[in-house]
PDB file of N, CA and C in Angstrom:
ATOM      1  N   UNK A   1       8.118 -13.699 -47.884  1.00  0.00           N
ATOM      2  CA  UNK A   1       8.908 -14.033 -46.724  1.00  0.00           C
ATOM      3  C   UNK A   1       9.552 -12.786 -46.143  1.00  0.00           C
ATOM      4  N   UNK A   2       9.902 -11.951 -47.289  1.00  0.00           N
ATOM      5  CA  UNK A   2      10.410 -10.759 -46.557  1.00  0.00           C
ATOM      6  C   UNK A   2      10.010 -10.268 -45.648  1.00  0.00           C
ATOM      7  N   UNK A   3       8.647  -9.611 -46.265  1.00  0.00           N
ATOM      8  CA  UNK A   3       7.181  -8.813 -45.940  1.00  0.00           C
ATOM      9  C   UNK A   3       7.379  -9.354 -44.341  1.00  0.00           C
ATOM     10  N   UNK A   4       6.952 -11.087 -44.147  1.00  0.00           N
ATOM     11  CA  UNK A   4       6.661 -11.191 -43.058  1.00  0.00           C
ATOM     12  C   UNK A   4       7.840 -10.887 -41.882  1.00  0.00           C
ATOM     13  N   UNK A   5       8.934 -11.318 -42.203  1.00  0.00           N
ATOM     14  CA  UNK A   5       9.711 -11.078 -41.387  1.00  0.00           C
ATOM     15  C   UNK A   5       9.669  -9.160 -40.851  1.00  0.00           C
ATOM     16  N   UNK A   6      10.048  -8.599 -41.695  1.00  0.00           N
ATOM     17  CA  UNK A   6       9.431  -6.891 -41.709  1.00  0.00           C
ATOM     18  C   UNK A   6       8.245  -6.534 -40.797  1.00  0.00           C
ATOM     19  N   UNK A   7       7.008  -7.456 -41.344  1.00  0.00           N
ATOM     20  CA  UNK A   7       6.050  -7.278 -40.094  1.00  0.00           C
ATOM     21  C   UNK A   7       6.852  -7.691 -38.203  1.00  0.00           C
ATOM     22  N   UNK A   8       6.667  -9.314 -38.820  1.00  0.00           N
ATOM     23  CA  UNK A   8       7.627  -9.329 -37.317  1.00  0.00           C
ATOM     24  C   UNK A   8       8.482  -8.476 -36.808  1.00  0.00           C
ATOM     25  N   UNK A   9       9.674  -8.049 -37.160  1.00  0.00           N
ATOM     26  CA  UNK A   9      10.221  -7.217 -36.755  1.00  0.00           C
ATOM     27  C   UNK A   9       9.726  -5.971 -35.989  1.00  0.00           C
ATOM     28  N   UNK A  10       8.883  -4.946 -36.958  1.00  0.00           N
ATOM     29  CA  UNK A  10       8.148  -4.121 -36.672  1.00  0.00           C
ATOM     30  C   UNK A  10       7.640  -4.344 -35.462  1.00  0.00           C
ATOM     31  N   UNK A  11       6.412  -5.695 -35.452  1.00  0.00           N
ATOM     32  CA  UNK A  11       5.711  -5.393 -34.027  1.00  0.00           C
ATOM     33  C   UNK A  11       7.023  -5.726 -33.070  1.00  0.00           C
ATOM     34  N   UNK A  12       7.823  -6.319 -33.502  1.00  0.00           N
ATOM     35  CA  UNK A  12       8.412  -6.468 -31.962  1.00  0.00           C
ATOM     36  C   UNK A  12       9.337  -5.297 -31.471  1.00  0.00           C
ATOM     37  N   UNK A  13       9.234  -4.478 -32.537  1.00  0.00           N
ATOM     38  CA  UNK A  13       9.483  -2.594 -32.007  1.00  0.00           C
ATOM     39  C   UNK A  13       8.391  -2.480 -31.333  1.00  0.00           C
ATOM     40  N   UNK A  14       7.361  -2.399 -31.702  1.00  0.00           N
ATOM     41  CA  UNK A  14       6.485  -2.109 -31.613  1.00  0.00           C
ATOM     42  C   UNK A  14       5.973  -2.306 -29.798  1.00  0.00           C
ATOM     43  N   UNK A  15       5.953  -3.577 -29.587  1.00  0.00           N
ATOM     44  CA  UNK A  15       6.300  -4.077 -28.395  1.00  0.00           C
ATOM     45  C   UNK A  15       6.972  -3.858 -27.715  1.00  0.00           C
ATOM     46  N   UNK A  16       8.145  -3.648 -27.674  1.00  0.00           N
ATOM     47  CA  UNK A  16       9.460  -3.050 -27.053  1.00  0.00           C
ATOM     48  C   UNK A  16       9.151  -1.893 -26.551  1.00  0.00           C
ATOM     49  N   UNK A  17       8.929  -1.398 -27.576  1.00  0.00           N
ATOM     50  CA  UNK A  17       8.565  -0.002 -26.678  1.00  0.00           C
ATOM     51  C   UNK A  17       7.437   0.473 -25.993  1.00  0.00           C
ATOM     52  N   UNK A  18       6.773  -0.063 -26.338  1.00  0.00           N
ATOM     53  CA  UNK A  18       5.447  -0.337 -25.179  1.00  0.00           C
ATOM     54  C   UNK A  18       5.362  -0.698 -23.689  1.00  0.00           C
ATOM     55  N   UNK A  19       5.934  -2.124 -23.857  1.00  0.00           N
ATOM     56  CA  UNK A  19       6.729  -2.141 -22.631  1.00  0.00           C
ATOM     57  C   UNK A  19       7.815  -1.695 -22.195  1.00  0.00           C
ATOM     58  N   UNK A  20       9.007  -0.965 -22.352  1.00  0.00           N
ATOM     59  CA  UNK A  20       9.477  -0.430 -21.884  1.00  0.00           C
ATOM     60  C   UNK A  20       8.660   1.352 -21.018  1.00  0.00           C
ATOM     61  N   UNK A  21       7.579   1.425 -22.337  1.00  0.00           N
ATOM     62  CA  UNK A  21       6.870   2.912 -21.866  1.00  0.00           C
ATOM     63  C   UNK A  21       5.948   2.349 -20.561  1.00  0.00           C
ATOM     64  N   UNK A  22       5.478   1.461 -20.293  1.00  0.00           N
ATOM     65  CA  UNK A  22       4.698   1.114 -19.435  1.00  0.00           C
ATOM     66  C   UNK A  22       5.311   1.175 -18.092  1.00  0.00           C
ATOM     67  N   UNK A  23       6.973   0.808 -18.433  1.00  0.00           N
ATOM     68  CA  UNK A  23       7.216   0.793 -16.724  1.00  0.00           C
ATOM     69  C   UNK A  23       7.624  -0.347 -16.317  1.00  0.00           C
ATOM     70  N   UNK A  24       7.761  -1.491 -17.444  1.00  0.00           N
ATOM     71  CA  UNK A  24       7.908  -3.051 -16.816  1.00  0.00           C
ATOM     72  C   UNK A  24       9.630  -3.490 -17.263  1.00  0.00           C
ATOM     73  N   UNK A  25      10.231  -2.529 -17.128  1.00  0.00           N
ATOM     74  CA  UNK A  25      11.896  -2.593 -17.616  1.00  0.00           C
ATOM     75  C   UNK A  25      12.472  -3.317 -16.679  1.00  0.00           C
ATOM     76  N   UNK A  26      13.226  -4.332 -16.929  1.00  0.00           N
ATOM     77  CA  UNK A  26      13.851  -5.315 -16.005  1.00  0.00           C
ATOM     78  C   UNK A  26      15.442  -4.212 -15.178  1.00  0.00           C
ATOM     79  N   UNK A  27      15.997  -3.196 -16.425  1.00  0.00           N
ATOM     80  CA  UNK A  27      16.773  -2.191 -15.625  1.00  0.00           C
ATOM     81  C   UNK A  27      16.387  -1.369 -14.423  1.00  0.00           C
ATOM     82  N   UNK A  28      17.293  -1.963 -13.252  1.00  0.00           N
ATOM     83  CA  UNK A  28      16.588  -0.900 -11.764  1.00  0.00           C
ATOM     84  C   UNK A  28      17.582   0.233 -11.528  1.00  0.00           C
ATOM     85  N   UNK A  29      16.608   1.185 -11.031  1.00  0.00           N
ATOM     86  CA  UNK A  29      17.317   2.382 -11.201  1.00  0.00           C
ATOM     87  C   UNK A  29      18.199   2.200  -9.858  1.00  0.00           C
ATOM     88  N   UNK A  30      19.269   3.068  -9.795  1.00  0.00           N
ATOM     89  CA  UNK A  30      19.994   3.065  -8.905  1.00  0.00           C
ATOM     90  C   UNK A  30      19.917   3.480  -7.836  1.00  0.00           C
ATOM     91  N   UNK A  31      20.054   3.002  -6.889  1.00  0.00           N
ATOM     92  CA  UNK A  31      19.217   3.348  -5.421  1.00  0.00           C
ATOM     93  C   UNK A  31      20.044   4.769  -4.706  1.00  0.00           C
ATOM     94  N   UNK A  32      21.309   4.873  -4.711  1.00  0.00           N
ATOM     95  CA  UNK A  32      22.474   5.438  -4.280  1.00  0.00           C
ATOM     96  C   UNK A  32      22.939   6.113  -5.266  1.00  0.00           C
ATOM     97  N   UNK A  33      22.914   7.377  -5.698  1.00  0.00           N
ATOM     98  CA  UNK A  33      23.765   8.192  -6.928  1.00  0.00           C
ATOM     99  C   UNK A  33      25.364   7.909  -5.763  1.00  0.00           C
ATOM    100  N   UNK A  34      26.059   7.404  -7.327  1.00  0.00           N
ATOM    101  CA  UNK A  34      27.516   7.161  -6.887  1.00  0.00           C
ATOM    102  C   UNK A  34      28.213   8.621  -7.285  1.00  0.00           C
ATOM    103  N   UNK A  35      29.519   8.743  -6.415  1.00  0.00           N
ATOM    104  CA  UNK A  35      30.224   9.801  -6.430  1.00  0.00           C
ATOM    105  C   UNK A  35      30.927  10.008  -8.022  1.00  0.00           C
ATOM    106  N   UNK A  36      31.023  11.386  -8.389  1.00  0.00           N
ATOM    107  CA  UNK A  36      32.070  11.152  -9.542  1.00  0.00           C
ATOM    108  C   UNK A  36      33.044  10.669  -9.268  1.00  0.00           C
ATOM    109  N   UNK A  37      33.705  10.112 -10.663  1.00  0.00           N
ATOM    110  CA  UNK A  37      34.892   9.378 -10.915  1.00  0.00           C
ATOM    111  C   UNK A  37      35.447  10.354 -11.868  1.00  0.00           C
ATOM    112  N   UNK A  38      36.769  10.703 -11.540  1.00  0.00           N
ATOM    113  CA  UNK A  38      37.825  11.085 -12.449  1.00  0.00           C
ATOM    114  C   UNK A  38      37.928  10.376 -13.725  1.00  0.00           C
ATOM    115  N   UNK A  39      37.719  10.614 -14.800  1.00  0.00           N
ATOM    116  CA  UNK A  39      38.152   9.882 -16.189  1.00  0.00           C
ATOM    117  C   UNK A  39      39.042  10.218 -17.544  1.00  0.00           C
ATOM    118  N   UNK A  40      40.245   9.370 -17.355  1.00  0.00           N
ATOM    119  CA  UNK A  40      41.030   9.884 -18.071  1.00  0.00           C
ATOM    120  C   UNK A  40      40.958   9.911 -20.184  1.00  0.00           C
ATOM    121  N   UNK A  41      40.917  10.425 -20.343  1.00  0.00           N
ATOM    122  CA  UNK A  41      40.852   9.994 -21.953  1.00  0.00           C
ATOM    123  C   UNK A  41      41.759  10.618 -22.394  1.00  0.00           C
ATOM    124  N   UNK A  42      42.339   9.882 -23.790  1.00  0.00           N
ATOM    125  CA  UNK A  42      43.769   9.702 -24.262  1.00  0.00           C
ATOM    126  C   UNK A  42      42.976  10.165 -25.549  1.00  0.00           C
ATOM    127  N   UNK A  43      43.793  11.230 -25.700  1.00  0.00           N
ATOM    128  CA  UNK A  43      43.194  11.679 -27.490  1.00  0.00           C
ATOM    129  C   UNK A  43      44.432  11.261 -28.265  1.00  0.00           C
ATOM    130  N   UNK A  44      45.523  11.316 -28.139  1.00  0.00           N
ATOM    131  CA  UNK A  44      46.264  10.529 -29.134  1.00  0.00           C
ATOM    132  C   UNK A  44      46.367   8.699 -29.267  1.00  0.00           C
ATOM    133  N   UNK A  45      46.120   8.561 -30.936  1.00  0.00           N
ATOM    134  CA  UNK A  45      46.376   7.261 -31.489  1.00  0.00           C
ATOM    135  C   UNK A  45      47.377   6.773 -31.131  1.00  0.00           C
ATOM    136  N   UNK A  46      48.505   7.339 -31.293  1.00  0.00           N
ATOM    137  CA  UNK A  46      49.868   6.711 -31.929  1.00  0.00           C
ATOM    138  C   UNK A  46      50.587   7.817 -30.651  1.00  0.00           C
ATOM    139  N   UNK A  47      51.289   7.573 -30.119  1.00  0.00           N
ATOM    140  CA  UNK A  47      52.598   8.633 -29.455  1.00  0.00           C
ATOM    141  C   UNK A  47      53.392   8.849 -30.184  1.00  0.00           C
ATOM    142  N   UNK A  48      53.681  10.211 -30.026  1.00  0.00           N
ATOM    143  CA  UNK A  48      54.460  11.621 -30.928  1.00  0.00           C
ATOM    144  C   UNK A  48      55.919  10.669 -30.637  1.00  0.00           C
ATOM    145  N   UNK A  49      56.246  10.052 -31.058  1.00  0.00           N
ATOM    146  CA  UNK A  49      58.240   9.793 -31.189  1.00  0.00           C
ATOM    147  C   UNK A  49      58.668  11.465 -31.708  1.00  0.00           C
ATOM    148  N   UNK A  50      58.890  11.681 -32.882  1.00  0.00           N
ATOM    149  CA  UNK A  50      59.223  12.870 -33.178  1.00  0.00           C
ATOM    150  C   UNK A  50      57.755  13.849 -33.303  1.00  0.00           C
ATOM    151  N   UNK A  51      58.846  14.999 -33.583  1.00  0.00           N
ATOM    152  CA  UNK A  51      58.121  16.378 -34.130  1.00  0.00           C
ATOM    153  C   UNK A  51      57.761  16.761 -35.607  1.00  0.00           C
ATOM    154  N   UNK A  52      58.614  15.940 -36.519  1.00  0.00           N
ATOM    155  CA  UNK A  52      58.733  16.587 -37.606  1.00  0.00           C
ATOM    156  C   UNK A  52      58.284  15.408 -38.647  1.00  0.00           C
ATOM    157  N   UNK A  53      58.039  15.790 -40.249  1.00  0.00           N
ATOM    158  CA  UNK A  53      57.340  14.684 -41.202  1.00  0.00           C
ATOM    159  C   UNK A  53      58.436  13.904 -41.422  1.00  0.00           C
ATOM    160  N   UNK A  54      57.976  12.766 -41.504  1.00  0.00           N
ATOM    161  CA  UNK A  54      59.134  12.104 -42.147  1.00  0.00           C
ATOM    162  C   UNK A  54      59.331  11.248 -43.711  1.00  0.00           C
ATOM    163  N   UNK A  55      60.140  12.119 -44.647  1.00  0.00           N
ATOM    164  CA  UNK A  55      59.420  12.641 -46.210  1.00  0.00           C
ATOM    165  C   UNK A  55      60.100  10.961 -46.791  1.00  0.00           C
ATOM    166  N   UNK A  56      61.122  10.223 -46.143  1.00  0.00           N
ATOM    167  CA  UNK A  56      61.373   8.756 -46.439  1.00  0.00           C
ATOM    168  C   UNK A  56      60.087   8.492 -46.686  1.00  0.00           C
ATOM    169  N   UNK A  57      59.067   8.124 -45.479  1.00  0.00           N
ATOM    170  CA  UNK A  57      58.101   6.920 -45.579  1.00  0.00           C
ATOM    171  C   UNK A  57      56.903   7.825 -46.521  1.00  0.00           C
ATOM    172  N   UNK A  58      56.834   9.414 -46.481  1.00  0.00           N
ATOM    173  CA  UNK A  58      55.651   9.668 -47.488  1.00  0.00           C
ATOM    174  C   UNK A  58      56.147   9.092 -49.038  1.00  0.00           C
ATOM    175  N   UNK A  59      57.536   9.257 -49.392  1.00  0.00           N
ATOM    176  CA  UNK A  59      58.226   9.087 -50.609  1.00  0.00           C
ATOM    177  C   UNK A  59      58.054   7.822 -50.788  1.00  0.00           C
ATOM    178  N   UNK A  60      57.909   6.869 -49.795  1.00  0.00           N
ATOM    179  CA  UNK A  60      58.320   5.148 -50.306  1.00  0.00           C
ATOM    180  C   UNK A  60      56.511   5.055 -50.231  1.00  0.00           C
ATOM    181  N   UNK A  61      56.026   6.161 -49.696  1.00  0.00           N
ATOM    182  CA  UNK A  61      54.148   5.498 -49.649  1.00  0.00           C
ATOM    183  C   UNK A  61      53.786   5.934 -51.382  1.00  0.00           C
ATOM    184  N   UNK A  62      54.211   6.750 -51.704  1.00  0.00           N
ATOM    185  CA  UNK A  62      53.991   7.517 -52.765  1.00  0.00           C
ATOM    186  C   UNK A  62      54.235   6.534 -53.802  1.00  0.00           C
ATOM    187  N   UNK A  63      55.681   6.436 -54.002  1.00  0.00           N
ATOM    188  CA  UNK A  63      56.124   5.379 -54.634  1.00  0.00           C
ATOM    189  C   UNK A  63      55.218   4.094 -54.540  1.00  0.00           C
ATOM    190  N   UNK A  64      55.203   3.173 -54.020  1.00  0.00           N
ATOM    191  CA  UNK A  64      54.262   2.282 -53.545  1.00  0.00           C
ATOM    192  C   UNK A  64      53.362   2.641 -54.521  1.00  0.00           C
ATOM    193  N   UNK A  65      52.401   3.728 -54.607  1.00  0.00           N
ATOM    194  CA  UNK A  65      51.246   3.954 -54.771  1.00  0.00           C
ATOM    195  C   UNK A  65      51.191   4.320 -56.819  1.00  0.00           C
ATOM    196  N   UNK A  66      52.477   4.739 -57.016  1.00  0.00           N
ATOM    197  CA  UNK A  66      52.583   4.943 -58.198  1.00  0.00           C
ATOM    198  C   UNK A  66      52.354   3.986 -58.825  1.00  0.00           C
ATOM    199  N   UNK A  67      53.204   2.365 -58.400  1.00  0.00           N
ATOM    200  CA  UNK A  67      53.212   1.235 -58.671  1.00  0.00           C
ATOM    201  C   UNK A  67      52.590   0.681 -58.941  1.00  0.00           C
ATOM    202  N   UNK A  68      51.666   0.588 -57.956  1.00  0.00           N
ATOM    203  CA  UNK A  68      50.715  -0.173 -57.789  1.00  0.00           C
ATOM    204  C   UNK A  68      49.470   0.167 -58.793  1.00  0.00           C
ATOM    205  N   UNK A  69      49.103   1.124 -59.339  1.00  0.00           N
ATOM    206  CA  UNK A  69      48.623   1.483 -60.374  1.00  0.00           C
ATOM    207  C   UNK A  69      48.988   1.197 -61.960  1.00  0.00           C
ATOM    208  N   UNK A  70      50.449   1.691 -61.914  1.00  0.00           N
ATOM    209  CA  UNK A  70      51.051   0.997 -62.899  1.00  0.00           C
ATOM    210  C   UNK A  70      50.749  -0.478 -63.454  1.00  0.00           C
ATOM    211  N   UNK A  71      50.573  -1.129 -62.143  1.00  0.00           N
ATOM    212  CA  UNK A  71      50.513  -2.536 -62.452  1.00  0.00           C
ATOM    213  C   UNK A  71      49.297  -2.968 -62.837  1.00  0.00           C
ATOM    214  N   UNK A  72      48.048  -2.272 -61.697  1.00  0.00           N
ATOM    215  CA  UNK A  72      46.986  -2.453 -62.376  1.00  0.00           C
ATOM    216  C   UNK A  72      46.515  -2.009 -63.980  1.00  0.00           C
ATOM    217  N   UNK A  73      47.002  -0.825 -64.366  1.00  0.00           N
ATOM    218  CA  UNK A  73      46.650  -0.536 -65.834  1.00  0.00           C
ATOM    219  C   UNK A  73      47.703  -1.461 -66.850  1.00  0.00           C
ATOM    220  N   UNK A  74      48.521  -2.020 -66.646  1.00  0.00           N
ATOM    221  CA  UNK A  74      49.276  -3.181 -67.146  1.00  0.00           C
ATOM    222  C   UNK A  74      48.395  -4.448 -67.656  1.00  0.00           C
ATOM    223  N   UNK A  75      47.787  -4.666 -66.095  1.00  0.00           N
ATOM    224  CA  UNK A  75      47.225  -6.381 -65.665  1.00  0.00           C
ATOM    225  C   UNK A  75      45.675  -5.599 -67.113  1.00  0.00           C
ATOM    226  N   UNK A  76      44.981  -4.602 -66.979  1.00  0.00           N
ATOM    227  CA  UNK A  76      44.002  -4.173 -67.853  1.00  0.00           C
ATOM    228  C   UNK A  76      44.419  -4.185 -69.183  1.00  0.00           C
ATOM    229  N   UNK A  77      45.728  -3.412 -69.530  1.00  0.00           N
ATOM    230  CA  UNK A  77      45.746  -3.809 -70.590  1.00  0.00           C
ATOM    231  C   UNK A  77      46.144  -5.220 -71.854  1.00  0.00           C
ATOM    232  N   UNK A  78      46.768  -6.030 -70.688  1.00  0.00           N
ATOM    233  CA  UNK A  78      46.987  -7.319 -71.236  1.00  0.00           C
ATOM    234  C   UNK A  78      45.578  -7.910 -71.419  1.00  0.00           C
ATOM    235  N   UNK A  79      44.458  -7.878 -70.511  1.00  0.00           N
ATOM    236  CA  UNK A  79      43.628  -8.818 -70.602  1.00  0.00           C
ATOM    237  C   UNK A  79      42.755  -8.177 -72.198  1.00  0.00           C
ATOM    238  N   UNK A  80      42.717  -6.865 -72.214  1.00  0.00           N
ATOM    239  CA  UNK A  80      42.295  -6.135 -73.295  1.00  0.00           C
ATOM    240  C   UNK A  80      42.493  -6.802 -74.155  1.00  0.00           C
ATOM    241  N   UNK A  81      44.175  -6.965 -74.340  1.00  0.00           N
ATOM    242  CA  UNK A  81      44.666  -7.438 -75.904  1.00  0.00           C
ATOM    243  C   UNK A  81      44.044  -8.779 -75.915  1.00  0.00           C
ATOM    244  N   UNK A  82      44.181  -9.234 -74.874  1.00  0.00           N
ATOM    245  CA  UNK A  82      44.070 -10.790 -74.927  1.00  0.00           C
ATOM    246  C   UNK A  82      42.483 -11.360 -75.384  1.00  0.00           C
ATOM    247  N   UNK A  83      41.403 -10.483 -75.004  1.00  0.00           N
ATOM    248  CA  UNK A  83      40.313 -10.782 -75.616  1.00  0.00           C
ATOM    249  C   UNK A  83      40.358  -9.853 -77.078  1.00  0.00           C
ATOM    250  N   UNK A  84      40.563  -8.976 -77.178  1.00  0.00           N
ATOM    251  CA  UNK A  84      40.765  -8.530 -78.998  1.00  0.00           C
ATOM    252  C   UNK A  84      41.348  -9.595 -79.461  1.00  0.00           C
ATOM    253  N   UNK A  85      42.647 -10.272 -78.890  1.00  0.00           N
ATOM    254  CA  UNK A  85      42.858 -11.179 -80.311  1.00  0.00           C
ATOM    255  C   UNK A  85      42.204 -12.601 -80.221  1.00  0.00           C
ATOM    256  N   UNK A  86      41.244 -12.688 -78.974  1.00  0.00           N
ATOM    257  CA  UNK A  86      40.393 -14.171 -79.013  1.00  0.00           C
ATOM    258  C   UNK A  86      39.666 -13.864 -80.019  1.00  0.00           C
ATOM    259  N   UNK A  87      39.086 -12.404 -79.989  1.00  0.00           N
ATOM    260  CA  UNK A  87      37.341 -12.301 -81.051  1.00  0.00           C
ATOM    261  C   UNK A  87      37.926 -12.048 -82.284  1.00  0.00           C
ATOM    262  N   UNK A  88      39.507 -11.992 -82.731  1.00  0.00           N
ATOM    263  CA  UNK A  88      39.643 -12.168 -84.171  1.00  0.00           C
ATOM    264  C   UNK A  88      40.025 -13.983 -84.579  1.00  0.00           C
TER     265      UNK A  88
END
């Protein structure tokens, strides 16, 4: 079932581009080249509020992150014990 679908697929690349190379593209070219347009693009994500780091939220991310590990090697080692003392 794979196989066939794979074939299908294929020819209908296969096809595609055939007809598109032939010339029978339903896209019409544009009769009139339009004038440029001015376009603005915004390279910043987020707007700059301040200038400077702010070592609160790296400290509480940090923290956070200590934790959260903590907890996972916790939640690992309980289940550890917990099957050692099923298989005795």
């Amino acid at each position: 079932m794979l196989r066939l679908t794979a074939l299908v697929l294929l020819m209908a690349a296969v096809l595609a581009q055939a007809w598109t190379a032939a010339g029978y593209s339903n896209v019409a070219a544009p009769s009139t080249p339009r004038p440029a347009q001015r376009v603005v693009v915004r390279t910043q994500l987020v707007p700059a509020s301040s200038d400077g780091f702010d070592w609160l939220d790296a400290a509480a991310g940090f923290g956070l992150a200590i934790v959260s590990v903590g907890v996972v090697l916790l939640v690992v080692a309980a289940r550890r014990a917990h099957f050692r003392s099923a298989e005795n």
